[in-house]
C-alpha atoms as a PDB file:
ATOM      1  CA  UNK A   1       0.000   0.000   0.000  1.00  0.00           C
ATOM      2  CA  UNK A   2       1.063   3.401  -1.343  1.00  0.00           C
ATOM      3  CA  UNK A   3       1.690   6.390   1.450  1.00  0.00           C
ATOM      4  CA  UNK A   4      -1.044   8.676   0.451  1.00  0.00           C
ATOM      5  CA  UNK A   5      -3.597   5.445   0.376  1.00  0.00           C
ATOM      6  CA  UNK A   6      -2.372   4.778   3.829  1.00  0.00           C
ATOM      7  CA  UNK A   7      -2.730   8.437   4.882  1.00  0.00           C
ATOM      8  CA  UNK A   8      -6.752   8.246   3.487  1.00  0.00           C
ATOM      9  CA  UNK A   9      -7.298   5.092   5.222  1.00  0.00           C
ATOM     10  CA  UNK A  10      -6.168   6.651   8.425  1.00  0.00           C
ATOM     11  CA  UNK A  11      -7.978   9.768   7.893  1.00  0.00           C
ATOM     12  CA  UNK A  12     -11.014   7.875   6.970  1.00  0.00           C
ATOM     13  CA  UNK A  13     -10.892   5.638  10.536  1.00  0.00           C
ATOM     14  CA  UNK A  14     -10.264   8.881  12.615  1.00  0.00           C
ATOM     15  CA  UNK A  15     -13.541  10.678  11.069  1.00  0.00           C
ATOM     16  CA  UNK A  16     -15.415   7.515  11.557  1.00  0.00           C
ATOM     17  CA  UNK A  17     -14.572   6.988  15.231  1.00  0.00           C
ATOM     18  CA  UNK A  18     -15.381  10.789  15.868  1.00  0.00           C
ATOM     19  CA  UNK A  19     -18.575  10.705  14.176  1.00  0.00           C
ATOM     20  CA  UNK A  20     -19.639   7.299  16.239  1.00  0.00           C
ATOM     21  CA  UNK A  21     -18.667   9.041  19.478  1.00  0.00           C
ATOM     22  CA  UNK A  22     -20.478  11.629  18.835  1.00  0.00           C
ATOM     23  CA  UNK A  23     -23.574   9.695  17.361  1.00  0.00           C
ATOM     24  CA  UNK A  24     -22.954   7.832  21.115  1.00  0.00           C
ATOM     25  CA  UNK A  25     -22.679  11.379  22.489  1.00  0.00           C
ATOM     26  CA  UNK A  26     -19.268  10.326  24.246  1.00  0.00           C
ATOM     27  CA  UNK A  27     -17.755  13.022  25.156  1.00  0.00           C
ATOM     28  CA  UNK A  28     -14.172  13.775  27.142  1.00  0.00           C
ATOM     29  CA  UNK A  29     -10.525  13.552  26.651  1.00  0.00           C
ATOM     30  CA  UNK A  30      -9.997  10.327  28.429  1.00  0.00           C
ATOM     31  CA  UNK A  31     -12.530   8.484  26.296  1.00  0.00           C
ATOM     32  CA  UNK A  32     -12.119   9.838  22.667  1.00  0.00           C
ATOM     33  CA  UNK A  33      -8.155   9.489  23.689  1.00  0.00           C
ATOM     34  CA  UNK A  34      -9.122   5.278  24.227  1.00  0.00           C
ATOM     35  CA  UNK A  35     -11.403   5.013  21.531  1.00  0.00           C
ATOM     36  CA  UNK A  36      -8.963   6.533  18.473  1.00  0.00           C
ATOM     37  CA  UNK A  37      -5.600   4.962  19.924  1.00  0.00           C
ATOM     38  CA  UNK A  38      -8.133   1.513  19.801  1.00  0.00           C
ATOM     39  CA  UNK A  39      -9.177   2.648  16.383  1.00  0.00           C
ATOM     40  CA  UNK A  40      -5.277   2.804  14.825  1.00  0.00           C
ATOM     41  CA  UNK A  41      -4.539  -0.197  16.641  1.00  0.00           C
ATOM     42  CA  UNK A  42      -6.809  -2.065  14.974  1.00  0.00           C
ATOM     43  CA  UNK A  43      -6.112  -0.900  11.853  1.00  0.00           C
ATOM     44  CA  UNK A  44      -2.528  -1.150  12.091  1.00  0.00           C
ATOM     45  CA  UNK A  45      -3.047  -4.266  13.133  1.00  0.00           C
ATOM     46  CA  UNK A  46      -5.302  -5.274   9.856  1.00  0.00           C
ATOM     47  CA  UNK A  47      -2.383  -4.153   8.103  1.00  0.00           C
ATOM     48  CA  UNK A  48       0.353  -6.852   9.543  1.00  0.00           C
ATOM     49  CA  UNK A  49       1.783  -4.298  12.334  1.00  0.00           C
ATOM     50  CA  UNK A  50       2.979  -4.786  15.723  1.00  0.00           C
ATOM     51  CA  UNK A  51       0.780  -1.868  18.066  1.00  0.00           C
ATOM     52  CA  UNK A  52       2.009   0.093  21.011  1.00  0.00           C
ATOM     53  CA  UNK A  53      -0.640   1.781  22.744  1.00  0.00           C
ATOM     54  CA  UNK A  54      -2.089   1.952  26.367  1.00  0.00           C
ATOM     55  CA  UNK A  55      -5.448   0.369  25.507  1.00  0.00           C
ATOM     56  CA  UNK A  56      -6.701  -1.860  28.904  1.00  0.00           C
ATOM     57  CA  UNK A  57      -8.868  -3.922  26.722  1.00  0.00           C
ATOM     58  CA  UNK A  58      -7.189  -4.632  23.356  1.00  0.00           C
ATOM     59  CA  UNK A  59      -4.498  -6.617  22.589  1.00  0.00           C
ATOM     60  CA  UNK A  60      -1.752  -4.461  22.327  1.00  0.00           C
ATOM     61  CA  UNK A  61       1.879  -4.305  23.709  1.00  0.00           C
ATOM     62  CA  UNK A  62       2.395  -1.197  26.510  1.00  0.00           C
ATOM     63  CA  UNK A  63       2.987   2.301  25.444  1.00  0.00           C
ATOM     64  CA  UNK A  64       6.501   2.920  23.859  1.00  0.00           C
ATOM     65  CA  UNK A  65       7.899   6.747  23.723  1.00  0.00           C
ATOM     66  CA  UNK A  66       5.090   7.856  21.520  1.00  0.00           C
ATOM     67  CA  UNK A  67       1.157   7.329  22.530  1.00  0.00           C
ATOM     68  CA  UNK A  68       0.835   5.009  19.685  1.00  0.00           C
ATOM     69  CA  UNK A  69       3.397   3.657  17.260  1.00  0.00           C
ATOM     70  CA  UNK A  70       2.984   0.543  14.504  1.00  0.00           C
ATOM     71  CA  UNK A  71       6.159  -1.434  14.194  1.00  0.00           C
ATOM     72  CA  UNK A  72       7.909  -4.130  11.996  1.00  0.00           C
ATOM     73  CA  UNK A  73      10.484  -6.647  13.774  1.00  0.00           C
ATOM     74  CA  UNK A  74      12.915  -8.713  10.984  1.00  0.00           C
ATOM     75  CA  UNK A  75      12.722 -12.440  12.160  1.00  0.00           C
ATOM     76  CA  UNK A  76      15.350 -12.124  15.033  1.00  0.00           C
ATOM     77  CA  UNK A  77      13.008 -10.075  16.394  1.00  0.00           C
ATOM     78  CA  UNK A  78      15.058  -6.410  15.645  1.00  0.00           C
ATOM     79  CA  UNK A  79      13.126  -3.374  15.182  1.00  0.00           C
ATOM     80  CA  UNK A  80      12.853  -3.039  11.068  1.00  0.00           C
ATOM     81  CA  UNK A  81      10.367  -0.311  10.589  1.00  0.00           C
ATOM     82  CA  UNK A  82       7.909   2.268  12.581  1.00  0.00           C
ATOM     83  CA  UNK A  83       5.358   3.506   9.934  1.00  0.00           C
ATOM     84  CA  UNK A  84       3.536   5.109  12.240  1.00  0.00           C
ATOM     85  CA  UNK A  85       3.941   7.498  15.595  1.00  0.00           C
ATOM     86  CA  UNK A  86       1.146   9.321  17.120  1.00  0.00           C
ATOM     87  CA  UNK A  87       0.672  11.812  20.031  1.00  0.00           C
ATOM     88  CA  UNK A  88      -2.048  13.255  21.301  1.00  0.00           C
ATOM     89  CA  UNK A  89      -2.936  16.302  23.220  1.00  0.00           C
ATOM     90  CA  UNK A  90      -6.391  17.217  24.217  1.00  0.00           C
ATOM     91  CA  UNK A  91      -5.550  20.611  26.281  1.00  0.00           C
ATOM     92  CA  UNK A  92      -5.961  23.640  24.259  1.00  0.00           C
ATOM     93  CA  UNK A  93      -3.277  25.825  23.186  1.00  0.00           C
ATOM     94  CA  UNK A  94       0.443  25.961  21.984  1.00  0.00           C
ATOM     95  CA  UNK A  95       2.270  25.900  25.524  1.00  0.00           C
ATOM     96  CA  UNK A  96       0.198  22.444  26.164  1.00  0.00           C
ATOM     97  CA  UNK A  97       0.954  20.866  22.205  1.00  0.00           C
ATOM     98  CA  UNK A  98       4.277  21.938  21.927  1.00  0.00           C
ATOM     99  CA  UNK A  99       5.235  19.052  24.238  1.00  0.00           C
ATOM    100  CA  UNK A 100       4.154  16.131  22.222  1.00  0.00           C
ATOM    101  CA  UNK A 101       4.293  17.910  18.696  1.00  0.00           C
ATOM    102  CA  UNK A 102       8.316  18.176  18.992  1.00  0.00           C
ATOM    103  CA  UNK A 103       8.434  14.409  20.206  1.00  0.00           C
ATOM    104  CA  UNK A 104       7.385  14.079  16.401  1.00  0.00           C
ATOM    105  CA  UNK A 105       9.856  16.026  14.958  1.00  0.00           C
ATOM    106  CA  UNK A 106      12.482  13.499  16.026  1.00  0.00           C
ATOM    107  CA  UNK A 107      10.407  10.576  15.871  1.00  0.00           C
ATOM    108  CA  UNK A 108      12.125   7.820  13.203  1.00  0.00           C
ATOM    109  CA  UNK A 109       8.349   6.833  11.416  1.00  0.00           C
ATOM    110  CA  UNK A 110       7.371   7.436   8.127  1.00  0.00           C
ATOM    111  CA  UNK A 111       4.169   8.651   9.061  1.00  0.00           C
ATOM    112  CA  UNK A 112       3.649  11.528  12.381  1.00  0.00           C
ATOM    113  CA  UNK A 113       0.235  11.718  13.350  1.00  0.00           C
ATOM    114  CA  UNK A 114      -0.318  14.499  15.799  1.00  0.00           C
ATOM    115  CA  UNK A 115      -4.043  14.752  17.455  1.00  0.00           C
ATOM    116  CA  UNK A 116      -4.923  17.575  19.251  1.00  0.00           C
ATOM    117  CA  UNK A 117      -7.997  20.694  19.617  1.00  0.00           C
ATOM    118  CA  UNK A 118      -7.479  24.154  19.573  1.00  0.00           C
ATOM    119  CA  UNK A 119      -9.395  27.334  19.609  1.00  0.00           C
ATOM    120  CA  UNK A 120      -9.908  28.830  16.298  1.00  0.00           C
ATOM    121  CA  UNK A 121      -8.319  32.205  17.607  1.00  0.00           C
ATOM    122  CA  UNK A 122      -4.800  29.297  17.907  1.00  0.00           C
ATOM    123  CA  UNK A 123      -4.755  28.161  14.754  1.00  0.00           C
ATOM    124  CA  UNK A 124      -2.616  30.903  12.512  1.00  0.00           C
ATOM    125  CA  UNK A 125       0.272  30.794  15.616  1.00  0.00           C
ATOM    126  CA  UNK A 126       0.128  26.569  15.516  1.00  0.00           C
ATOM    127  CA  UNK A 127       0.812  26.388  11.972  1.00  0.00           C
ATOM    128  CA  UNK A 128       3.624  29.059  12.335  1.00  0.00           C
ATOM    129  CA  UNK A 129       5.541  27.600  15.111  1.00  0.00           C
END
């Protein structure tokens, strides 16, 4: 699978897990936080990918430097590939993303998935930093 099919794919699983917690009217940080790491997993997972996540009830292995990261090991068991690092930051505003955005900008993965809320009034300065 191509990069920018990948990219849709994960685009398309993020707005579908938004729109069912909202059609469940499940609302706060610590559930939507569960419910789209759960959502990658998965779909990392579909796609032959060891998952690191902090997700009590799926099958994953415990977080690893990033909230969520997919991973290849070679058959010894070395670390081959990371296609995928995520972080997450529900608190609004630069000083609280700034944090987990730069643990992107050295992150090793092919793909850097940063999820995070701001107010509209933010969003010129976010894209500037």
């Amino acid at each position: 699978m191509d990069k920018q099919s990948l990219i849709n794919e994960i685009e398309q699983t993020l707005i579908q897990t938004n729109q069912q917690l909202i059609k469940n009217e499940v609302f706060g940080n610590t559930p939507w936080t569960r419910e789209m790491k759960k959502a990658l997993g998965n779909l990392g997972k579909s796609r032959g990918f060891k998952i690191c996540a902090a997700c009590k009830d799926e099958d994953f292995e415990t977080e690893w430097l990033y909230d969520l990261i997919w991973y290849k090991e070679n058959l010894k068991g070395n670390l081959i590939e990371v296609p995928l690092a995520v972080e997450s930051e529900w608190s609004m505003g630069w000083k609280h993303i700034k944090f987990d955005f730069e643990k992107l900008l050295v992150a090793n993965a092919t793909l850097k998935l940063m999820i995070c809320c701001s107010y509209e009034k933010d969003i010129p300065p976010l894209s500037e930093e």
